[in-house]
C-alpha atoms as a PDB file:
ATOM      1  CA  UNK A   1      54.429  72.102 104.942  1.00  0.00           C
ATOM      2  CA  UNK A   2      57.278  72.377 107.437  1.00  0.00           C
ATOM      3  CA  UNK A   3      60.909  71.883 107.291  1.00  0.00           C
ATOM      4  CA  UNK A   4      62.211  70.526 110.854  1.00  0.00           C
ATOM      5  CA  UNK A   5      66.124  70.415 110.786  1.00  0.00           C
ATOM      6  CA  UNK A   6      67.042  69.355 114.492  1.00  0.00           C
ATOM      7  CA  UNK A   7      70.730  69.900 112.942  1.00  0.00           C
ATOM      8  CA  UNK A   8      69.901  73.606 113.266  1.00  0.00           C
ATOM      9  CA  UNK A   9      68.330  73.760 116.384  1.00  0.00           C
ATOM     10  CA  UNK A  10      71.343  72.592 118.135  1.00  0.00           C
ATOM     11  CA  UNK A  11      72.382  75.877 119.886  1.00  0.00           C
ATOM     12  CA  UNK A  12      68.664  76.230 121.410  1.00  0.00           C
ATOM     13  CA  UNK A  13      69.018  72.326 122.025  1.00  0.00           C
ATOM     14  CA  UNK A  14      72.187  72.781 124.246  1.00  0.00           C
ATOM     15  CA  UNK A  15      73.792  70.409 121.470  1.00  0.00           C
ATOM     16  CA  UNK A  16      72.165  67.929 122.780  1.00  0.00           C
ATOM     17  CA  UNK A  17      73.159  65.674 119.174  1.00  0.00           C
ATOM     18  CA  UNK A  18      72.034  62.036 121.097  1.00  0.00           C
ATOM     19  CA  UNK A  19      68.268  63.813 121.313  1.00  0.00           C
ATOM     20  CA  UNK A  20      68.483  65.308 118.012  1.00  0.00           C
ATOM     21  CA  UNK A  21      69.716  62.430 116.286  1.00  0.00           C
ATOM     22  CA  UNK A  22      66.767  59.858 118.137  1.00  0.00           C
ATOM     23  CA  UNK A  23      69.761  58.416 120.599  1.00  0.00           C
ATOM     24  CA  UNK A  24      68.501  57.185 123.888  1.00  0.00           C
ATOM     25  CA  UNK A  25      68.542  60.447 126.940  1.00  0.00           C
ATOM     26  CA  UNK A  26      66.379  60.875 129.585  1.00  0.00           C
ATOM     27  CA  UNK A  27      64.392  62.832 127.607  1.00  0.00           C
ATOM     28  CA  UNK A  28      63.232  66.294 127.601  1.00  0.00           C
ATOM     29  CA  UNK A  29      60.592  67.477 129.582  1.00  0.00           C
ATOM     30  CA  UNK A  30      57.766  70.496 128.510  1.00  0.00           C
ATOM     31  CA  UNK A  31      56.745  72.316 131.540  1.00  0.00           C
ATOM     32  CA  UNK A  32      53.998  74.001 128.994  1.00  0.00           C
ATOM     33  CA  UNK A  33      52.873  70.446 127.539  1.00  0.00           C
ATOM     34  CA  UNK A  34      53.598  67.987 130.437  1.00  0.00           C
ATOM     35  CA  UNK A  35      54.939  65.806 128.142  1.00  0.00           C
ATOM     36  CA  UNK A  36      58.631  64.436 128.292  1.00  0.00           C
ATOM     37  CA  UNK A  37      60.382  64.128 124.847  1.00  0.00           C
ATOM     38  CA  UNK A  38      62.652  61.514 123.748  1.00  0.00           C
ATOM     39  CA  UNK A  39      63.732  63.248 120.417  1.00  0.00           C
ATOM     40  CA  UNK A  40      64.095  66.853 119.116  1.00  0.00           C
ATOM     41  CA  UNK A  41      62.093  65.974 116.031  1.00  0.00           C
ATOM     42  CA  UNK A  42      58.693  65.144 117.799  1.00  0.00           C
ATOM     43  CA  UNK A  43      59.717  68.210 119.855  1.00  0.00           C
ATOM     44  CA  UNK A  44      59.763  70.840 116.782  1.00  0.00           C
ATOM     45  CA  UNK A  45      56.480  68.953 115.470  1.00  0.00           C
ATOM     46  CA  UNK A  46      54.364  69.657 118.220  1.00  0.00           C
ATOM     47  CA  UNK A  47      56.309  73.064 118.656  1.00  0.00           C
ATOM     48  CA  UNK A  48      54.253  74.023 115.206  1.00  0.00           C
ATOM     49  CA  UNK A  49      51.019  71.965 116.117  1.00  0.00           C
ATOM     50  CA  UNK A  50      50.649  74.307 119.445  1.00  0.00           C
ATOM     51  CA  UNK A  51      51.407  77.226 117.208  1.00  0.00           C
ATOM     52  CA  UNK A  52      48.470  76.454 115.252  1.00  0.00           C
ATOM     53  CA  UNK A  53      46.414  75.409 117.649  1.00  0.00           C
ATOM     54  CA  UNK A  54      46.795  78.930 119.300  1.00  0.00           C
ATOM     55  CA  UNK A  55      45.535  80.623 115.941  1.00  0.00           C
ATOM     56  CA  UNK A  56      42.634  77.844 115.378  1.00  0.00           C
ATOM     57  CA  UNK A  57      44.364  75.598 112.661  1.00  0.00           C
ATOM     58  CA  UNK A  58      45.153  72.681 114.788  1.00  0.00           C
ATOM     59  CA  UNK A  59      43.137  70.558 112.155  1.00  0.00           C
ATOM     60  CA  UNK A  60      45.008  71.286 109.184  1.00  0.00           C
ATOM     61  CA  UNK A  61      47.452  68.166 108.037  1.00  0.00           C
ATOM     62  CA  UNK A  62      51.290  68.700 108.512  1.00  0.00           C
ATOM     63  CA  UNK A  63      53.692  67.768 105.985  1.00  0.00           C
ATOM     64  CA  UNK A  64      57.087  67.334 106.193  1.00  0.00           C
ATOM     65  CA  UNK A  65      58.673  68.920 103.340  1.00  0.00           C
ATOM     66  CA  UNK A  66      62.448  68.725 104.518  1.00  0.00           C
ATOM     67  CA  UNK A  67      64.264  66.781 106.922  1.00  0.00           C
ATOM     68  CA  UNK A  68      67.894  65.326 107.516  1.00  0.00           C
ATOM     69  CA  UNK A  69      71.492  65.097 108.387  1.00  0.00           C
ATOM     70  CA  UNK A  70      74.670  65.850 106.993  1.00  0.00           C
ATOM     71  CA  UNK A  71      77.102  62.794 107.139  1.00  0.00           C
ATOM     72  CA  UNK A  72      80.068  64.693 106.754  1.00  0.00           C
ATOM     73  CA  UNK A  73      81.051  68.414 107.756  1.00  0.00           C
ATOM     74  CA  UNK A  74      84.367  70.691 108.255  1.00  0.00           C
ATOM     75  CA  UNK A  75      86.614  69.678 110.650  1.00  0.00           C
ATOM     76  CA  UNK A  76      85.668  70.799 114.310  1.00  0.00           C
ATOM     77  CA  UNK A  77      82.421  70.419 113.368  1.00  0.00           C
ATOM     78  CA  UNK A  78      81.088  67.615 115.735  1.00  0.00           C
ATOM     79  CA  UNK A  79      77.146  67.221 114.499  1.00  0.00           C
ATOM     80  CA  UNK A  80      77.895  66.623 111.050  1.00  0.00           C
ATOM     81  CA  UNK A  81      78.790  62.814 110.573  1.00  0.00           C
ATOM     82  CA  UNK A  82      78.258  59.516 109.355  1.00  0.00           C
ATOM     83  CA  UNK A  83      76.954  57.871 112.593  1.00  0.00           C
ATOM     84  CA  UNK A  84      74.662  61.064 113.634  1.00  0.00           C
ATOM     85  CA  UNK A  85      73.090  60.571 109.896  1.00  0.00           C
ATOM     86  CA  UNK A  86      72.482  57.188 110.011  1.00  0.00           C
ATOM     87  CA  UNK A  87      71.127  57.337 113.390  1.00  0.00           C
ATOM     88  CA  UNK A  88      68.593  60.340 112.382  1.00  0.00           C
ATOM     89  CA  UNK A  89      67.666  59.128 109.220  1.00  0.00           C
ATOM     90  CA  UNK A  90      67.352  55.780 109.983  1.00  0.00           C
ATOM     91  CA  UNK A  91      65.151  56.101 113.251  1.00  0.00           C
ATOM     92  CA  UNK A  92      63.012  59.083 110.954  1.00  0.00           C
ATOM     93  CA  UNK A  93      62.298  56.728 108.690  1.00  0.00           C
ATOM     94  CA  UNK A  94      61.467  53.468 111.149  1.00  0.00           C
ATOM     95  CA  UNK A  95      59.254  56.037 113.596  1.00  0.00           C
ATOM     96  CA  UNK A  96      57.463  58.025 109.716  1.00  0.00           C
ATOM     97  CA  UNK A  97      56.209  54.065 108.664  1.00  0.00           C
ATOM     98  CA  UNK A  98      55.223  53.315 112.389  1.00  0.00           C
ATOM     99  CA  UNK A  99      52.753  55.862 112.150  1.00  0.00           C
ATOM    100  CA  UNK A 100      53.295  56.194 116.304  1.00  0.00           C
ATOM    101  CA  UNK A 101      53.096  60.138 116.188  1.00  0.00           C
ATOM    102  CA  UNK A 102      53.859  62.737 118.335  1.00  0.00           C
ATOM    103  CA  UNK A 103      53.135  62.880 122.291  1.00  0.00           C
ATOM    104  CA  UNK A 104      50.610  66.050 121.460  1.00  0.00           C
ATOM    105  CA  UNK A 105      49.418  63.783 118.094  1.00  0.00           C
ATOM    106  CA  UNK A 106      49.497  60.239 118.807  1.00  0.00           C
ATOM    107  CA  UNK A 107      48.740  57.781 115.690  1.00  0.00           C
ATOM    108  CA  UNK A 108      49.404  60.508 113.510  1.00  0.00           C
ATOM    109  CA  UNK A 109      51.274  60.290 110.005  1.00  0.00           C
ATOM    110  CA  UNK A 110      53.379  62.456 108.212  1.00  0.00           C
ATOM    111  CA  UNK A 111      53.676  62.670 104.423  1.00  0.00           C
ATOM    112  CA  UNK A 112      57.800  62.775 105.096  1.00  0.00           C
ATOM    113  CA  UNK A 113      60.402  64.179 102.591  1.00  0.00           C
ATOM    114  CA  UNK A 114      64.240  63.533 103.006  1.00  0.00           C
ATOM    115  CA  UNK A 115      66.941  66.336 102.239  1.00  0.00           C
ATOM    116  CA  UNK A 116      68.216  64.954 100.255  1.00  0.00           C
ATOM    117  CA  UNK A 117      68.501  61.648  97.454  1.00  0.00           C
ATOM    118  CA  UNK A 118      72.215  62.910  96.275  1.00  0.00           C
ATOM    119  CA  UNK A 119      75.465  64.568  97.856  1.00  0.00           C
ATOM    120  CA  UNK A 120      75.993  67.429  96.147  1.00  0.00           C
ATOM    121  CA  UNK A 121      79.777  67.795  95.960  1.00  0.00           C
ATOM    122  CA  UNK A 122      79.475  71.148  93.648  1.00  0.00           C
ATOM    123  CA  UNK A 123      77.178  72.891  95.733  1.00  0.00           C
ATOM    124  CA  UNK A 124      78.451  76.158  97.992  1.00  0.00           C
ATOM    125  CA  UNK A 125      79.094  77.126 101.224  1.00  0.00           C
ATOM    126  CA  UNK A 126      80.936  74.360 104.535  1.00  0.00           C
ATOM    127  CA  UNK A 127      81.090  70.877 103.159  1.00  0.00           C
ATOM    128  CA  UNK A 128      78.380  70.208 105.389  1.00  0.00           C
ATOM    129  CA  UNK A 129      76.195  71.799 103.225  1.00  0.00           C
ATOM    130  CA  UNK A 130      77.650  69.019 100.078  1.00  0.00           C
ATOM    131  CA  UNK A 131      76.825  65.954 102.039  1.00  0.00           C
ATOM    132  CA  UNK A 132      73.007  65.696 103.141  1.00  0.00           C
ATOM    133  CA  UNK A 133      72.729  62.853 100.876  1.00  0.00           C
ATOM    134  CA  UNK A 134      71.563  59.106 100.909  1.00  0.00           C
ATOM    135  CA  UNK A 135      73.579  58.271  98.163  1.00  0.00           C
ATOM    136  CA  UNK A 136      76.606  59.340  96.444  1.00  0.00           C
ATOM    137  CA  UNK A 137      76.569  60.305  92.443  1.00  0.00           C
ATOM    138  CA  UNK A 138      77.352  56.813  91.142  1.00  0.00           C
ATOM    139  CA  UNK A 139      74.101  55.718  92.952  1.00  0.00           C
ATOM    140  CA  UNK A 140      76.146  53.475  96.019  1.00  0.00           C
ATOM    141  CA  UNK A 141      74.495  54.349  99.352  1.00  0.00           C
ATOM    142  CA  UNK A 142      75.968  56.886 101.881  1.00  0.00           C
ATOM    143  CA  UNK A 143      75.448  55.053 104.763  1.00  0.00           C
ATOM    144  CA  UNK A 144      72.622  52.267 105.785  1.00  0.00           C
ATOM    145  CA  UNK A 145      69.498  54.515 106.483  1.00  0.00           C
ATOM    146  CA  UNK A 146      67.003  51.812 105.564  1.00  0.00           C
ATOM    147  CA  UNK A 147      65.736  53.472 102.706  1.00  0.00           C
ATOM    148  CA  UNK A 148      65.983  51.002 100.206  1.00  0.00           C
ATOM    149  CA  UNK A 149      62.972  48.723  99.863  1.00  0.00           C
ATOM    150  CA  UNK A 150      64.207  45.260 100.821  1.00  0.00           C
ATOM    151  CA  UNK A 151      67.550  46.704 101.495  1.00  0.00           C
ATOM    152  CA  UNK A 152      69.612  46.217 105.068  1.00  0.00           C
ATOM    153  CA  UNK A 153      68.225  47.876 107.852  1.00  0.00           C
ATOM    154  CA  UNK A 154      70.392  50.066 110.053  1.00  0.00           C
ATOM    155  CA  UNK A 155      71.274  48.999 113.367  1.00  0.00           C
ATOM    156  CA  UNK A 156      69.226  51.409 115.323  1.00  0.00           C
ATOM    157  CA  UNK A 157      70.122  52.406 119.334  1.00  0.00           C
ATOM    158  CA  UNK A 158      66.669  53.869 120.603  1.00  0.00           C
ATOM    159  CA  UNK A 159      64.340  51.400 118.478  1.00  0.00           C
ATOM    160  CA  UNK A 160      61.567  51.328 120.797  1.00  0.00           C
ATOM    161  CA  UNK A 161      61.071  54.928 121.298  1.00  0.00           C
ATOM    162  CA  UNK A 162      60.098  54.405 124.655  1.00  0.00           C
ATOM    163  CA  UNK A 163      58.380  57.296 125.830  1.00  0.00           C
ATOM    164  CA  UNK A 164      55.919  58.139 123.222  1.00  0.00           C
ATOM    165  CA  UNK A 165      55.212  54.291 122.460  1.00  0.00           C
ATOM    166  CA  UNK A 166      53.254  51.935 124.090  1.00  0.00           C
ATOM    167  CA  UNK A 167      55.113  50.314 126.975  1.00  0.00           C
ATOM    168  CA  UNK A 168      55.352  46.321 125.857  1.00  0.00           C
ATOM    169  CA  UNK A 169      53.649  46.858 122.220  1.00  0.00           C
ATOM    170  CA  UNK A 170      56.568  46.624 119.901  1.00  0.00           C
ATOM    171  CA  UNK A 171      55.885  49.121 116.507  1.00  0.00           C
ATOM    172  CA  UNK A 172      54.916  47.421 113.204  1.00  0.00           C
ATOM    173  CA  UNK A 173      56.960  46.874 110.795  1.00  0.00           C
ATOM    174  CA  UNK A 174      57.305  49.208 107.963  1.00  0.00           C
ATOM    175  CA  UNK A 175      55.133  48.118 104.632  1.00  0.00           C
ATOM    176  CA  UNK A 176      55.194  48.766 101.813  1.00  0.00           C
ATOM    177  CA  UNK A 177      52.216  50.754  99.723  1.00  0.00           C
ATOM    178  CA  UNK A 178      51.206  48.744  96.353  1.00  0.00           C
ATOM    179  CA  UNK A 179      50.052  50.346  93.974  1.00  0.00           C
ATOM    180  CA  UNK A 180      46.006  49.866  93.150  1.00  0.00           C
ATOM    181  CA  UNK A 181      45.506  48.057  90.088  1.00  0.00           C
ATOM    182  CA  UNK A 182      43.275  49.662  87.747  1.00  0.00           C
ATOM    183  CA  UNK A 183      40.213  48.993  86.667  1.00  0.00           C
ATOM    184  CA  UNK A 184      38.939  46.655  84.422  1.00  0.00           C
ATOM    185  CA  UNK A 185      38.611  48.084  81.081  1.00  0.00           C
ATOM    186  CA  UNK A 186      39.223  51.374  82.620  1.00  0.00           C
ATOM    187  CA  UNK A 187      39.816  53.837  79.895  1.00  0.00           C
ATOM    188  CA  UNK A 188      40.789  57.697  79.308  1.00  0.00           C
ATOM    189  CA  UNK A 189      39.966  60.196  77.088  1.00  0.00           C
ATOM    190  CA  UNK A 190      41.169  63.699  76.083  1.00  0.00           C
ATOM    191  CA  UNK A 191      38.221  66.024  75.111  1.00  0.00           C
ATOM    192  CA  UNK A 192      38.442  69.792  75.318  1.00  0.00           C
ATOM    193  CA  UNK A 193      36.883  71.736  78.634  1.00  0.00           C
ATOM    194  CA  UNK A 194      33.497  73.083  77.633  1.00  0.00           C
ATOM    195  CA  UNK A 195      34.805  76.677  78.376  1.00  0.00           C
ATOM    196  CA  UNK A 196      37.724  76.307  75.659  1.00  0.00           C
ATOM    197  CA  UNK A 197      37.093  78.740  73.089  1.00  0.00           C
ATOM    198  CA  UNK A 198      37.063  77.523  69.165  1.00  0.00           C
ATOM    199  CA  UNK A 199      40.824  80.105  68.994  1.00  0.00           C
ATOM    200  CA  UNK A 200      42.654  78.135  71.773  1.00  0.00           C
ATOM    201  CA  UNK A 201      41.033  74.656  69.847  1.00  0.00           C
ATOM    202  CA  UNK A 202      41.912  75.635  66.766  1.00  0.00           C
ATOM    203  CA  UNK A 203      45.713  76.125  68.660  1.00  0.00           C
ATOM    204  CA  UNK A 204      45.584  72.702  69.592  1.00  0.00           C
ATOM    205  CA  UNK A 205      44.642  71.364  66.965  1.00  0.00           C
ATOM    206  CA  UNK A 206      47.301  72.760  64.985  1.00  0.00           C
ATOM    207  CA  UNK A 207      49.632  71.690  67.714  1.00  0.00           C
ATOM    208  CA  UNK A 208      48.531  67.870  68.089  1.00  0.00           C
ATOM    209  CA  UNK A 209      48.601  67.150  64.356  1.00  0.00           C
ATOM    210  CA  UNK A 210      51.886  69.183  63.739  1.00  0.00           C
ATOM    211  CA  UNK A 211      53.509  66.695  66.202  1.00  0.00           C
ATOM    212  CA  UNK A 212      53.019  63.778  63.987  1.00  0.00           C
ATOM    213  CA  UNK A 213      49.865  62.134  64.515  1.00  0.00           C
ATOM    214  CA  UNK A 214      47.348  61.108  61.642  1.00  0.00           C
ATOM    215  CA  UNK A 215      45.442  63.854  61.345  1.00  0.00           C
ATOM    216  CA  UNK A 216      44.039  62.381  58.074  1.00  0.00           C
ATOM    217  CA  UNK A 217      40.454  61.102  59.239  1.00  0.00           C
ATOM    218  CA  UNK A 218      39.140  65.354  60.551  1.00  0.00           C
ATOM    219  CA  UNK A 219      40.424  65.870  56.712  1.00  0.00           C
ATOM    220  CA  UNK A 220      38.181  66.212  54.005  1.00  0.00           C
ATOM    221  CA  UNK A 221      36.329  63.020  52.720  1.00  0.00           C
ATOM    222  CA  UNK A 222      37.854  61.181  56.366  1.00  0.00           C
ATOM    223  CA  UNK A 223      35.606  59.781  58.327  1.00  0.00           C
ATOM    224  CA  UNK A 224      35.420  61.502  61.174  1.00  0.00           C
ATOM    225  CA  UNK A 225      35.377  64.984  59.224  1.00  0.00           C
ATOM    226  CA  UNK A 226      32.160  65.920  60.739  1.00  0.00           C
ATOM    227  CA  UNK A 227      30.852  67.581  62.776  1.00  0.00           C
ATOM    228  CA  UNK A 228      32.420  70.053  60.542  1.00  0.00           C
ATOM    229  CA  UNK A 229      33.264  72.328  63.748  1.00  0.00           C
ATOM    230  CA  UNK A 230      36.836  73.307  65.335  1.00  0.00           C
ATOM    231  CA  UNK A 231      35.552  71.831  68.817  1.00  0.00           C
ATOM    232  CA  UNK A 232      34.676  68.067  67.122  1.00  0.00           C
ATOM    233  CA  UNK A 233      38.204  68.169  65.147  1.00  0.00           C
ATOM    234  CA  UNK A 234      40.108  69.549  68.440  1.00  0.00           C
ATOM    235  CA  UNK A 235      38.790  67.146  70.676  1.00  0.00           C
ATOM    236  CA  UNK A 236      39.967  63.759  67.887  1.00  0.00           C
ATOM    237  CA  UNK A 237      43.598  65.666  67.980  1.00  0.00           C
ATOM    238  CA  UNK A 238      44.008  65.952  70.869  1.00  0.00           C
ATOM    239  CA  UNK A 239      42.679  62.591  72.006  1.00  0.00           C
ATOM    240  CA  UNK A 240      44.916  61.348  69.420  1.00  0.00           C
ATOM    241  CA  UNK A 241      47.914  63.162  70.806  1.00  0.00           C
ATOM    242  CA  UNK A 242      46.985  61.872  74.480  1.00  0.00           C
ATOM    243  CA  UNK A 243      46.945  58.555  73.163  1.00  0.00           C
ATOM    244  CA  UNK A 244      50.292  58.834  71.187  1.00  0.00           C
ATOM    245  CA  UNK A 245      52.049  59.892  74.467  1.00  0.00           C
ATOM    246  CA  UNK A 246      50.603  56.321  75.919  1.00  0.00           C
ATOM    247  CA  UNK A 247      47.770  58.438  78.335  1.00  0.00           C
ATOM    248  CA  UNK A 248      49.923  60.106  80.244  1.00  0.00           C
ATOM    249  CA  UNK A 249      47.974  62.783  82.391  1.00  0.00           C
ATOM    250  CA  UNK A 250      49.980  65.898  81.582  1.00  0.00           C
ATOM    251  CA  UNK A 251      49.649  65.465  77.861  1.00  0.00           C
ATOM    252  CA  UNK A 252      46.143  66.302  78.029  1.00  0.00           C
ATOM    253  CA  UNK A 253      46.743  69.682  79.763  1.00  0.00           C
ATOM    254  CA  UNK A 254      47.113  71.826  76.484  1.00  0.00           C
ATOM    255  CA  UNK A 255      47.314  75.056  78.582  1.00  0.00           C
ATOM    256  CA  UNK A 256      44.575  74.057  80.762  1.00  0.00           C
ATOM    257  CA  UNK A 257      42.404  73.685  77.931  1.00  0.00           C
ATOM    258  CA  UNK A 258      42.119  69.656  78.501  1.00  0.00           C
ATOM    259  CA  UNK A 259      40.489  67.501  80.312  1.00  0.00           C
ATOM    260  CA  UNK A 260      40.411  63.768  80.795  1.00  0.00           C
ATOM    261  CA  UNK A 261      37.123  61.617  80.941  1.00  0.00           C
ATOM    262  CA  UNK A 262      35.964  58.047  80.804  1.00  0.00           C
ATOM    263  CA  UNK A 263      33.012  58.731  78.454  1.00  0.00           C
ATOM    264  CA  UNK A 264      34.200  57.548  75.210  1.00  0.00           C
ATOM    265  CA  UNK A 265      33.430  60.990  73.253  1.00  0.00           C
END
């Protein structure tokens, strides 16, 4: 996981803001690479692929944990603004979906995280540093980054990104994942790991039926009282718990002491 912030690399950049913010320049070229680059962040991304490459990790995926642009800064401060945001965040997020790459990693996609959802108008430091956001507090949109599904699209100056592209083979447009739907009469149970030990069982079992659930049938003369052992009464709380929290995932954790199957138990 990575965090490329063009923004910062200005001053090694020669402020060149129209190639860190996607604009259309006569690119960059890599005497080390051969390749000519039409924006800093492709640039920094193949900066760390060639680092990696060097030590024998080239395979290893690359995430992009952090990247953005502050829309508004203190005065004098030239980078920071409205138009340069818009223009890096929306051409980051047209070039992420296009799955187009990187000149050293063509066709390759990026698991891609903004900085950030939300201004932060309490936070420290040059008001720069308050204004990374998409969208203000009350929810409205910043500026139009094309973020929002179905929402307007920003009007974007370097659209075809004509040197790493394909010259005459316009990039797809973006779509939208679905989500899977599951499977038919796909169910989930909660059942205890088989290394759980009958004290951190007997723990959950207090937990699960101290949080409400009926608890009544592992009771004497219930009908599921036996097997009379802490592991067969643990594993009907906390399936009952799971279920009570509509199967969520995480509520059949119980300090790692959980596990989910689709074996009814």
């Amino acid at each position: 996981m990575i965090n490329p912030y063009p923004y910062f690399e200005l001053n090694v950049m020669s402020n060149n803001i129209d190639f860190a913010v996607f604009r259309k320049t006569p690119g960059v070229f890599d005497p080390a690479s051969k390749k000519t680059y039409s924006n800093a962040l492709d640039f920094l991304l193949d900066k760390t692929y060639t680092a990696m490459s060097a030590l024998g990790f080239g395979d290893v995926d690359i995430v992009i944990g952090e990247t953005g642009w502050p829309s508004l800064g203190d005065p004098g401060n030239k980078a920071a603004g409205m138009d340069n945001a818009a223009s890096y965040n929306g051409h980051l997020i047209r070039k992420i979906v296009s799955g187009v790459g990187t000149p050293l990693m063509p066709n390759r996609k990026f698991e891609t995280y903004i900085f950030a959802l939300f201004n932060e108008n309490q936070k420290p430091g040059p008001i720069a540093e308050k204004n990374w956001g998409l969208f203000q507090p009350d929810f409205s949109p910043v500026y139009t980054s094309g973020a929002l599904r179905d929402g307007p699209q920003p009007n974007l100056s370097n659209p075809g990104f004509d040197v790493e592209g394909k010259p005459g083979q316009p990039l797809p447009k973006p779509v939208q994942p679905m989500p899977s739907p599951p499977a038919a009469n796909a169910k989930k149970f909660c059942v205890p790991k088989p290394e759980a030990t009958d004290a951190q069982l007997q723990n959950n079992l207090d937990y699960a039926c101290g949080q409400g659930i009926d608890c009544r049938p592992i009771q004497a003369g219930g009908v599921c009282v036996e097997p009379a052992t802490v592991r067969s009464r643990a594993a009907f709380a906390m399936n009952s718990y799971f279920k009570s929290k509509l199967g969520v995932d995480s509520a059949c954790d119980f300090s790692g002491t959980g596990q989910l199957t689709t074996v009814d138990p």
